[in-house]
N, C-alpha and C. Protein backbone atom coordinates (compact mmCIF):
# COMPACT_ATOMS: atom_id res chain seq x y z
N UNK A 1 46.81 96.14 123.93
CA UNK A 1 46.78 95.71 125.32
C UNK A 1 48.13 95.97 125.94
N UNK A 2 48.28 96.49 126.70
CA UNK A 2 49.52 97.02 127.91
C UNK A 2 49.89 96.25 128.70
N UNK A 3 51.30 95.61 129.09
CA UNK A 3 51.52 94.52 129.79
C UNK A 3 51.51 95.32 131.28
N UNK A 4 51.36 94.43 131.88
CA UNK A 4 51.15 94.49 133.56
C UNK A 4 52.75 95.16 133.98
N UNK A 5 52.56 96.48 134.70
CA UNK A 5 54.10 96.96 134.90
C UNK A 5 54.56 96.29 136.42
N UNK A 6 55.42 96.49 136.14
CA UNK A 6 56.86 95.35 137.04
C UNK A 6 56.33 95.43 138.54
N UNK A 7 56.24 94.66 139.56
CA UNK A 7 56.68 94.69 140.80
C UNK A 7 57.98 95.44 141.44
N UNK A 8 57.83 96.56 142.26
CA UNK A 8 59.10 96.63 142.49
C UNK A 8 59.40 96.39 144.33
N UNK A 9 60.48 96.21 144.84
CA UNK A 9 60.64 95.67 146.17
C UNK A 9 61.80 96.11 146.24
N UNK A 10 62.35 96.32 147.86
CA UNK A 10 63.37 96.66 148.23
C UNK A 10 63.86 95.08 148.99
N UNK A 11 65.61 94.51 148.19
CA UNK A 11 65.76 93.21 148.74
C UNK A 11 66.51 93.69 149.98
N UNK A 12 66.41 92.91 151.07
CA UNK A 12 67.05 93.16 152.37
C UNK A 12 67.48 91.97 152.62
N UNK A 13 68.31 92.23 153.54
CA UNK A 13 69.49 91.32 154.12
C UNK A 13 68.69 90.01 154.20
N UNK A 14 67.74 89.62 154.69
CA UNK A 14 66.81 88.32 155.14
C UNK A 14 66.37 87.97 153.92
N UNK A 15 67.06 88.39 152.49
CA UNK A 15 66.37 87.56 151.39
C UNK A 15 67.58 87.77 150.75
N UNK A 16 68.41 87.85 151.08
CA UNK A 16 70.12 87.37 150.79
C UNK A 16 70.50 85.93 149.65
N UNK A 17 69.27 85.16 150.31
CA UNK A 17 69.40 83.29 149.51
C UNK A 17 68.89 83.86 148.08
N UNK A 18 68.38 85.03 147.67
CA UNK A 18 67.57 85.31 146.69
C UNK A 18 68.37 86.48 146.17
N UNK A 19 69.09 87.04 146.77
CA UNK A 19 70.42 88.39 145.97
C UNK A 19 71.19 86.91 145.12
N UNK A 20 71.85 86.18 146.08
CA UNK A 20 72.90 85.58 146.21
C UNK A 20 72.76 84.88 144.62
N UNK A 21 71.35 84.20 145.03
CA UNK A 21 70.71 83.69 143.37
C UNK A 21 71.93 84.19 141.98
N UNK A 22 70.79 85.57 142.22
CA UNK A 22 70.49 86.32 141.44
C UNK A 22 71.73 87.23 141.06
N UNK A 23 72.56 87.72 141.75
CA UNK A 23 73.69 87.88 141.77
C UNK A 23 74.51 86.90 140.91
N UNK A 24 74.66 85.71 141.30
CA UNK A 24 76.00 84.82 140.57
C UNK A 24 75.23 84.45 139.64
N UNK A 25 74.27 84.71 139.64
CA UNK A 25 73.80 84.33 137.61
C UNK A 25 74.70 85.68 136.64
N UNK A 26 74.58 86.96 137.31
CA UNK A 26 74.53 88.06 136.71
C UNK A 26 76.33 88.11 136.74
N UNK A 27 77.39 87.71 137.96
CA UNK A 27 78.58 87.69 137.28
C UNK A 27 78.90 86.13 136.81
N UNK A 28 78.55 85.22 136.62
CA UNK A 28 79.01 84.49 135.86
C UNK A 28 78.39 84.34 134.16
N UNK A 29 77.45 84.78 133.98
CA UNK A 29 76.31 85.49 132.89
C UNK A 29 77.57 86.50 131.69
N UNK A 30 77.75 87.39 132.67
CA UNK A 30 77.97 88.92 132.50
C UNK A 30 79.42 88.88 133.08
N UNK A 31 80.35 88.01 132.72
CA UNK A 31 81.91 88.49 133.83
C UNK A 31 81.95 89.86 133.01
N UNK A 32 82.12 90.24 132.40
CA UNK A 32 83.08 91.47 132.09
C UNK A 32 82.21 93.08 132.55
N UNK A 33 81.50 92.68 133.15
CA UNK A 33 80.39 93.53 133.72
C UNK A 33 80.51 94.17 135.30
N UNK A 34 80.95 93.41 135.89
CA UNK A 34 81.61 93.55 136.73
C UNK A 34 82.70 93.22 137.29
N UNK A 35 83.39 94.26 138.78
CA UNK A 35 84.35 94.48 138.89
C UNK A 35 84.74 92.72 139.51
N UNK A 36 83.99 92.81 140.44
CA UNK A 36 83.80 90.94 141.14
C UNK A 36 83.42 90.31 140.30
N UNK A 37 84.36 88.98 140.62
CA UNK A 37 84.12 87.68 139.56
C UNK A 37 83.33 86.80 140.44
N UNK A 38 82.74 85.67 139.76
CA UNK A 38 82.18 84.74 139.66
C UNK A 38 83.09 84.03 141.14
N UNK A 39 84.04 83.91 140.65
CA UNK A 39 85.15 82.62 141.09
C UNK A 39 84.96 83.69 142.82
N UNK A 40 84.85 85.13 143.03
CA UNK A 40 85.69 85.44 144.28
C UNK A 40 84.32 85.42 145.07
N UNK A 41 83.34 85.15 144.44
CA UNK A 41 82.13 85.28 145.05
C UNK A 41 81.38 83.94 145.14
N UNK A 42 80.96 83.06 144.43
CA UNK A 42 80.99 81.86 144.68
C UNK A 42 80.91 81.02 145.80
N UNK A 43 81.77 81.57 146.58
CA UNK A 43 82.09 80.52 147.72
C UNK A 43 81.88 81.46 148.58
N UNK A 44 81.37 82.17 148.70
CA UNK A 44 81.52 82.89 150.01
C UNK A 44 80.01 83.05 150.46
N UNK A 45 80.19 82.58 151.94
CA UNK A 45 78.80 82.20 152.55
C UNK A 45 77.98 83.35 152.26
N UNK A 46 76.55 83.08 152.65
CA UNK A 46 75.40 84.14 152.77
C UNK A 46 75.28 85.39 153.50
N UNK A 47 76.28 84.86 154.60
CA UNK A 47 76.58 86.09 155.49
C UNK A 47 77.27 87.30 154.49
N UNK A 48 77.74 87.30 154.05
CA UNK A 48 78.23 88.32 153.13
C UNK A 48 77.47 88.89 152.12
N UNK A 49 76.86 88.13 151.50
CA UNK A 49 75.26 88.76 150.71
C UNK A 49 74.56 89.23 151.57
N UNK A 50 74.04 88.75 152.60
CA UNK A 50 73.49 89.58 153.54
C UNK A 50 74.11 90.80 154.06
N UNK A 51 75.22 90.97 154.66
CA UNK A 51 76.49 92.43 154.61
C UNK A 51 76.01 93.42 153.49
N UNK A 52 76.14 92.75 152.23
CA UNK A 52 76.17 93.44 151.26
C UNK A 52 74.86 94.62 151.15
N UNK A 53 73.38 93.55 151.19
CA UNK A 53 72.81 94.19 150.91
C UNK A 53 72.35 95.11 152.38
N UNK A 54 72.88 94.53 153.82
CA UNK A 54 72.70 95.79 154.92
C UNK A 54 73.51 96.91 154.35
N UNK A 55 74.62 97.17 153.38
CA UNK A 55 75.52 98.11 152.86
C UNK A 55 74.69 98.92 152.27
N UNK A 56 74.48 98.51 151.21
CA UNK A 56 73.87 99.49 149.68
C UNK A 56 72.47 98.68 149.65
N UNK A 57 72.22 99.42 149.43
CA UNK A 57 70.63 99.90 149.64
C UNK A 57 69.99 98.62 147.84
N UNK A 58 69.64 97.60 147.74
CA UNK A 58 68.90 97.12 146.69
C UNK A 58 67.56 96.80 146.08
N UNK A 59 67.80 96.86 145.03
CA UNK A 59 65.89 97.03 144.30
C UNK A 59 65.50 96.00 143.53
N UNK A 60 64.84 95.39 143.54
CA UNK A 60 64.58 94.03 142.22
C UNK A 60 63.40 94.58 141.85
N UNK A 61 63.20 93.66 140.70
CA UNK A 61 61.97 94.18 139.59
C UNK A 61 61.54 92.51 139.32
N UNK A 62 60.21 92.37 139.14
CA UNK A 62 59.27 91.10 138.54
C UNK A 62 58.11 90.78 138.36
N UNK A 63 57.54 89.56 138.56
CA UNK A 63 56.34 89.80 137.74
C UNK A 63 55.57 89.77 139.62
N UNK A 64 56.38 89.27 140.48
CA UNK A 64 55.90 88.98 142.00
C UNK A 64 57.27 89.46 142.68
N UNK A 65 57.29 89.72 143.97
CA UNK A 65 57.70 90.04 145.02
C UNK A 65 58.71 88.22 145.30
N UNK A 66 60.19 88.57 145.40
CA UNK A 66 60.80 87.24 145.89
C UNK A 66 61.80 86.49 144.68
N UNK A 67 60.62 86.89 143.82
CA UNK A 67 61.45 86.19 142.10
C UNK A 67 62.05 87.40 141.56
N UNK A 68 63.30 87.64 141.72
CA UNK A 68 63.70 89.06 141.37
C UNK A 68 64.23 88.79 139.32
N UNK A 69 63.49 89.44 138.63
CA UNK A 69 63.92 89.41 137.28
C UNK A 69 65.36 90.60 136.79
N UNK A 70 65.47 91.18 137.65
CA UNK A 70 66.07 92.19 137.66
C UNK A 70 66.89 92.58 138.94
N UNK A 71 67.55 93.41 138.83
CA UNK A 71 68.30 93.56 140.43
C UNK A 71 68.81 95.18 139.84
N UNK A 72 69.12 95.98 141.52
CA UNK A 72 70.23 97.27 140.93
C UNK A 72 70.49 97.88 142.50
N UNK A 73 71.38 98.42 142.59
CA UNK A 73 71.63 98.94 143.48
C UNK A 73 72.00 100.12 143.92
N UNK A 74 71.98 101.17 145.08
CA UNK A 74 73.09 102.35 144.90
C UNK A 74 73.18 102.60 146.72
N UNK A 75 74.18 103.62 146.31
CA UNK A 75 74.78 104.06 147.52
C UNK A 75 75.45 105.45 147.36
N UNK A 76 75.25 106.13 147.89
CA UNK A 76 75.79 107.49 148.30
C UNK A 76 77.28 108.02 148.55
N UNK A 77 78.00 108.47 147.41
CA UNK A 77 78.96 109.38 148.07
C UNK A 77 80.35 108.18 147.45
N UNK A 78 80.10 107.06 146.84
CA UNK A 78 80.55 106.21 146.87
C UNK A 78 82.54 106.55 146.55
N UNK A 79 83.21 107.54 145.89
CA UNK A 79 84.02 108.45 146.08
C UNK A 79 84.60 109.52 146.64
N UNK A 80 85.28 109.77 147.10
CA UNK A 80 85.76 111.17 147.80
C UNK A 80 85.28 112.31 146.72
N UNK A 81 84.84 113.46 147.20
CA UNK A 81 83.92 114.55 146.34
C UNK A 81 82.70 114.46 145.54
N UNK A 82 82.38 113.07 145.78
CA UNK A 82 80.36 112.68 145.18
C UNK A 82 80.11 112.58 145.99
N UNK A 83 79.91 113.21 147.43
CA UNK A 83 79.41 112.94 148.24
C UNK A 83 77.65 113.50 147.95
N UNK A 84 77.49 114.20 147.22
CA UNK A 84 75.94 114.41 146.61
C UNK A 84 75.75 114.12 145.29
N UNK A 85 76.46 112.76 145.28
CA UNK A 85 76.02 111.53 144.21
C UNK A 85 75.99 109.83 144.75
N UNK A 86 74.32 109.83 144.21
CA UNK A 86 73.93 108.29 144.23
C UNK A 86 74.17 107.37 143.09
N UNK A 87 75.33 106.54 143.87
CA UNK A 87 76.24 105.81 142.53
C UNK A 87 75.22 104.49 142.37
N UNK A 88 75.29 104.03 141.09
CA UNK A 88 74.41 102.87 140.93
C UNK A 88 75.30 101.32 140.83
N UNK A 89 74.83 100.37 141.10
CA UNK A 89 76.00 99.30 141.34
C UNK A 89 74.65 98.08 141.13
N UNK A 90 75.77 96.97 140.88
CA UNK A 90 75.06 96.19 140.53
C UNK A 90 74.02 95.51 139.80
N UNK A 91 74.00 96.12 138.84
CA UNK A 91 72.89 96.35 137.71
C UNK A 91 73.20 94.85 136.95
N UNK A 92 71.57 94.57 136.88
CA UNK A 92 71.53 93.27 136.04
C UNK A 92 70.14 93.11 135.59
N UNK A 93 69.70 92.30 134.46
CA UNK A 93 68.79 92.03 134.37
C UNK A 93 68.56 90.64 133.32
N UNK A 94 68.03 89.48 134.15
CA UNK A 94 68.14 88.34 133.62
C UNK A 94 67.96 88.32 132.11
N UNK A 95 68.59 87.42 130.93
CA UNK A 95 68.01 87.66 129.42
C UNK A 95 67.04 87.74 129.14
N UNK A 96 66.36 86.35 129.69
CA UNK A 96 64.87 86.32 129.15
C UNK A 96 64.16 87.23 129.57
N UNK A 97 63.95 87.96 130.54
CA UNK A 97 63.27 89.17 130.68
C UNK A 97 63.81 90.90 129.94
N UNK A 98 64.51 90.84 129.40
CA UNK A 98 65.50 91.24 128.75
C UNK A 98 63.92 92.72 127.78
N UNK A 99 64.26 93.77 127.59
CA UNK A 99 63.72 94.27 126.97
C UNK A 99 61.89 94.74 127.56
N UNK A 100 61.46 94.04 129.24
CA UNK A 100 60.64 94.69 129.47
C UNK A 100 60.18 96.10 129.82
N UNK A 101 61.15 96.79 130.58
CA UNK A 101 61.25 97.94 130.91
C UNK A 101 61.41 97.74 132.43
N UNK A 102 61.77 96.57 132.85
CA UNK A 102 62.39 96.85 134.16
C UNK A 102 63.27 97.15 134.99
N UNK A 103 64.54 97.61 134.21
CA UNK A 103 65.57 98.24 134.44
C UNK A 103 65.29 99.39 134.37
N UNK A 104 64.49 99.93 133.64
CA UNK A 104 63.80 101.39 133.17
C UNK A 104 62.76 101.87 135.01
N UNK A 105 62.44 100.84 135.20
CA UNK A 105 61.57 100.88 136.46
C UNK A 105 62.56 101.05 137.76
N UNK A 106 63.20 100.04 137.27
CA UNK A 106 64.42 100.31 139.22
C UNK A 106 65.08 101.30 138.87
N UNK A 107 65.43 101.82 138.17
CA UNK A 107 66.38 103.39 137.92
C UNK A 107 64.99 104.53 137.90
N UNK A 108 64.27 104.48 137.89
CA UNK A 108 63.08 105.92 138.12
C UNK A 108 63.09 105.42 139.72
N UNK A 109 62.75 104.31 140.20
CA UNK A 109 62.97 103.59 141.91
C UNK A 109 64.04 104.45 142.81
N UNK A 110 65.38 104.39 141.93
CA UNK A 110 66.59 104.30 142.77
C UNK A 110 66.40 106.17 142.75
N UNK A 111 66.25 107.04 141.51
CA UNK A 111 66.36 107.82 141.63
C UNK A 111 65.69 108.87 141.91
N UNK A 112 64.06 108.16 142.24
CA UNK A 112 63.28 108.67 143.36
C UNK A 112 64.16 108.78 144.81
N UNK A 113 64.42 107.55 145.70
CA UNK A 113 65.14 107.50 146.36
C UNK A 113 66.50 107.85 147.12
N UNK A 114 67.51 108.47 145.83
CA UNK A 114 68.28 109.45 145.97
C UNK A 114 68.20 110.40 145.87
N UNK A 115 67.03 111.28 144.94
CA UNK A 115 66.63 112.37 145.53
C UNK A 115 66.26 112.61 146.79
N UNK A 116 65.02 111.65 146.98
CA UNK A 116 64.52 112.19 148.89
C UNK A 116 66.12 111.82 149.62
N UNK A 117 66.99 111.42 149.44
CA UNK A 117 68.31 111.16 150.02
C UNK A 117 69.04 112.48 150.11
N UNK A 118 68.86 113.28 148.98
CA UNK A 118 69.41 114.45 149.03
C UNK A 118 70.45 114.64 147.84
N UNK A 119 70.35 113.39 147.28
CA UNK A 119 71.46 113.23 146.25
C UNK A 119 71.19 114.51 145.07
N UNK A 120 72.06 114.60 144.15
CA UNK A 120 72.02 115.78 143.18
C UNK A 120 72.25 115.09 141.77
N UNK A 121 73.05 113.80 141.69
CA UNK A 121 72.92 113.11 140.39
C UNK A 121 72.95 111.73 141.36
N UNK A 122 73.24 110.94 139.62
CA UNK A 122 73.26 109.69 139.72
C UNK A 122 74.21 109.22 139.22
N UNK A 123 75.07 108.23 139.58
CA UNK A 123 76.57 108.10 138.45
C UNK A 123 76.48 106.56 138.46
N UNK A 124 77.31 106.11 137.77
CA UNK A 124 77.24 104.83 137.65
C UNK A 124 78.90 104.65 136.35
N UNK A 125 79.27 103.34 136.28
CA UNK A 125 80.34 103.08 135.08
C UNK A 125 79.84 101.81 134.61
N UNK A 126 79.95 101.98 133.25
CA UNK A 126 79.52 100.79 132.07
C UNK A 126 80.63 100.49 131.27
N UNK A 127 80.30 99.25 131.21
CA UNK A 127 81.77 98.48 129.99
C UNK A 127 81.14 99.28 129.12
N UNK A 128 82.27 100.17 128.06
CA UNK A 128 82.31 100.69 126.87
C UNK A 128 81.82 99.56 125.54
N UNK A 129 82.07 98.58 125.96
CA UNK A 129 81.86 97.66 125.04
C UNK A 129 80.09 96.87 124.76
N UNK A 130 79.74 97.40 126.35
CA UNK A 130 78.21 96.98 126.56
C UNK A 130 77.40 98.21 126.10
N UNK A 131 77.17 98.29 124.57
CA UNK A 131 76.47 99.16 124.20
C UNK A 131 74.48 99.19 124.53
N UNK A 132 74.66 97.67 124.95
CA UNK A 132 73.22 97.31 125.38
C UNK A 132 72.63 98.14 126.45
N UNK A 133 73.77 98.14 127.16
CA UNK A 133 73.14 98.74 128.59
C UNK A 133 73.84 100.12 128.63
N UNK A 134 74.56 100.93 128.27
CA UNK A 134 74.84 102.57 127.57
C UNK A 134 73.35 102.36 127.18
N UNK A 135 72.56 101.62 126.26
CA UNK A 135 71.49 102.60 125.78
C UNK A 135 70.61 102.81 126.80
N UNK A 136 70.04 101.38 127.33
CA UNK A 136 69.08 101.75 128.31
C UNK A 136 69.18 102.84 129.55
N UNK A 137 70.79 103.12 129.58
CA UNK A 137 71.18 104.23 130.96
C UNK A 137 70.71 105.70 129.83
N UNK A 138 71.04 105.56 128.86
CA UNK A 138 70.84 107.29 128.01
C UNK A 138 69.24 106.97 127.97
N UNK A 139 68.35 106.22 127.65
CA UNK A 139 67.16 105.73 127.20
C UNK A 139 66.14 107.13 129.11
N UNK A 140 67.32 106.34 130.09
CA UNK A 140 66.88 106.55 131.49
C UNK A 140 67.00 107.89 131.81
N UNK A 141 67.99 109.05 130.98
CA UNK A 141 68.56 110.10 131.16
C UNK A 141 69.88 110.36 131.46
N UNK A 142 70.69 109.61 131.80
CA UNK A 142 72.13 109.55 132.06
C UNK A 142 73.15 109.76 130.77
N UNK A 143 73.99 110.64 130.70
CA UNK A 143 74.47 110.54 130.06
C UNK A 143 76.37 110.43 130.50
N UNK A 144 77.11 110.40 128.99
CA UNK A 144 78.60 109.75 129.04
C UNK A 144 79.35 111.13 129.76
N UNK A 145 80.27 111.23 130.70
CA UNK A 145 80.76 112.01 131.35
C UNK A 145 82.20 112.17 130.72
N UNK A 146 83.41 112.10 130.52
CA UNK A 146 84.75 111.74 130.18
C UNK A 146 85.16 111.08 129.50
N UNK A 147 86.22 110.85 129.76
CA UNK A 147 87.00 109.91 128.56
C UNK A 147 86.95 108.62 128.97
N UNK A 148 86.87 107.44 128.52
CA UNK A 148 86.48 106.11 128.76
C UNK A 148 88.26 105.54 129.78
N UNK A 149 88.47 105.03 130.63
CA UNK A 149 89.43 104.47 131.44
C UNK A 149 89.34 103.17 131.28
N UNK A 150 90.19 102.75 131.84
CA UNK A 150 90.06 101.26 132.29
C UNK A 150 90.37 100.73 133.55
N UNK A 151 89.42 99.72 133.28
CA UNK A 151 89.30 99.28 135.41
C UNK A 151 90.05 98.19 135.91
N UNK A 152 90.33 98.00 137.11
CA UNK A 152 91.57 97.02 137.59
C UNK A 152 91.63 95.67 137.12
N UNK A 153 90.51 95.65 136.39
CA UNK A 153 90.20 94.45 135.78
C UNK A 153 90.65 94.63 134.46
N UNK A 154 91.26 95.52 133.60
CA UNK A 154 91.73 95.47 132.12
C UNK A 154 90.30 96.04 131.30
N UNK A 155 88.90 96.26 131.53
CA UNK A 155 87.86 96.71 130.98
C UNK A 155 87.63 98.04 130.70
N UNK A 156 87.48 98.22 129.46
CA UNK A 156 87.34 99.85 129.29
C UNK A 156 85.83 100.04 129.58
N UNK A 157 85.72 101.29 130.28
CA UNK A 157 84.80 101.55 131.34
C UNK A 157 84.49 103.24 130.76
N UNK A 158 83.46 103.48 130.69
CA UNK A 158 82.81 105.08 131.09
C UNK A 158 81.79 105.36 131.91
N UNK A 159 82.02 106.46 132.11
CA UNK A 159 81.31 107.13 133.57
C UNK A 159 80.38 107.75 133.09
N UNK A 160 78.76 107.74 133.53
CA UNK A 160 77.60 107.72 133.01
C UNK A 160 76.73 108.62 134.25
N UNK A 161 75.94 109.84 133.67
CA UNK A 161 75.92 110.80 135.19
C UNK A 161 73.94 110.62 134.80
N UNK A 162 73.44 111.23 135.63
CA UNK A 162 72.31 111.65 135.25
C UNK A 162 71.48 112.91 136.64
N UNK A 163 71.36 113.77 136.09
CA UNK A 163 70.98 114.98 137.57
C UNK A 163 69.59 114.14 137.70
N UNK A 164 69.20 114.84 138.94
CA UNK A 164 67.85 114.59 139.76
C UNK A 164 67.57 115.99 139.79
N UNK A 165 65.97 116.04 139.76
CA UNK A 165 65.32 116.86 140.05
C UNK A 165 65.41 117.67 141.81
């Protein structure tokens, strides 16, 4: 028997109370995961989750529309010279749902989407140390680009590409 595949939805600014959620579970969960902490985000009203997601474009995954089990995001060009690359940001996916394939679902989502965008890859950076989520990005097609850096935060980081059709 085949489980029921994911809901997927685009979150917009007017469901911000529901990024916002979902968001500070994922950096206080996950600090070393991302570049923003817990502490700088926290306090800062809804208006800014809402900003955020009028910015970059976001996707949740679940079993319904509203209850996001998952979250991911991207945006275009996000560097000087990727300007025909859709960078991925924000990537999370609650534990307990952990292992359905819905991270697997918002990344075929996002990179439908940056194709019709015009995009040519997909890039994204992963803690070197989060071998969990390196697999599911190679699992997705992306693979390790360079030599691993480290980010303003002290985290060793690699850069993770994947072309579009």
């Amino acid at each position: 028997m085949s489980e029921t595949p994911p809901v997927i939805w685009q979150v917009r600014a007017e469901q911000a109370d529901t990024w916002r959620e979902i968001r500070l579970e994922a950096l206080r969960l996950a600090p070393d995961a991302f570049d923003p902490t817990f502490a700088e985000w926290s306090e800062r009203p809804l208006a800014d989750f809402a900003a955020r997601l009028d910015g970059i474009e976001t996707w949740a995954a679940g079993d319904r529309p509203g209850l996001p089990l998952a979250i991911a995001g991207w945006q275009p060009g996000w560097t000087p010279g990727t300007e025909d690359t859709g960078w991925i940001t924000a990537v999370y996916t609650r534990p307990a749902a952990r292992g359905r394939g819905l991270m697997s679902a918002l990344l075929r989502q996002i990179a439908d989407r940056a194709a019709a965008a015009g995009m040519v890859r997909l890039g994204l950076h992963v803690g070197l140390a989060n071998t969990a989520a390196r697999a599911v990005y190679r699992r997705a097609g992306f693979t390790e680009t360079g030599a691993p850096f480290v980010n303003d935060r002290g985290i060793a980081e690699i850069e993770m590409h994947r072309p579009l059709a």
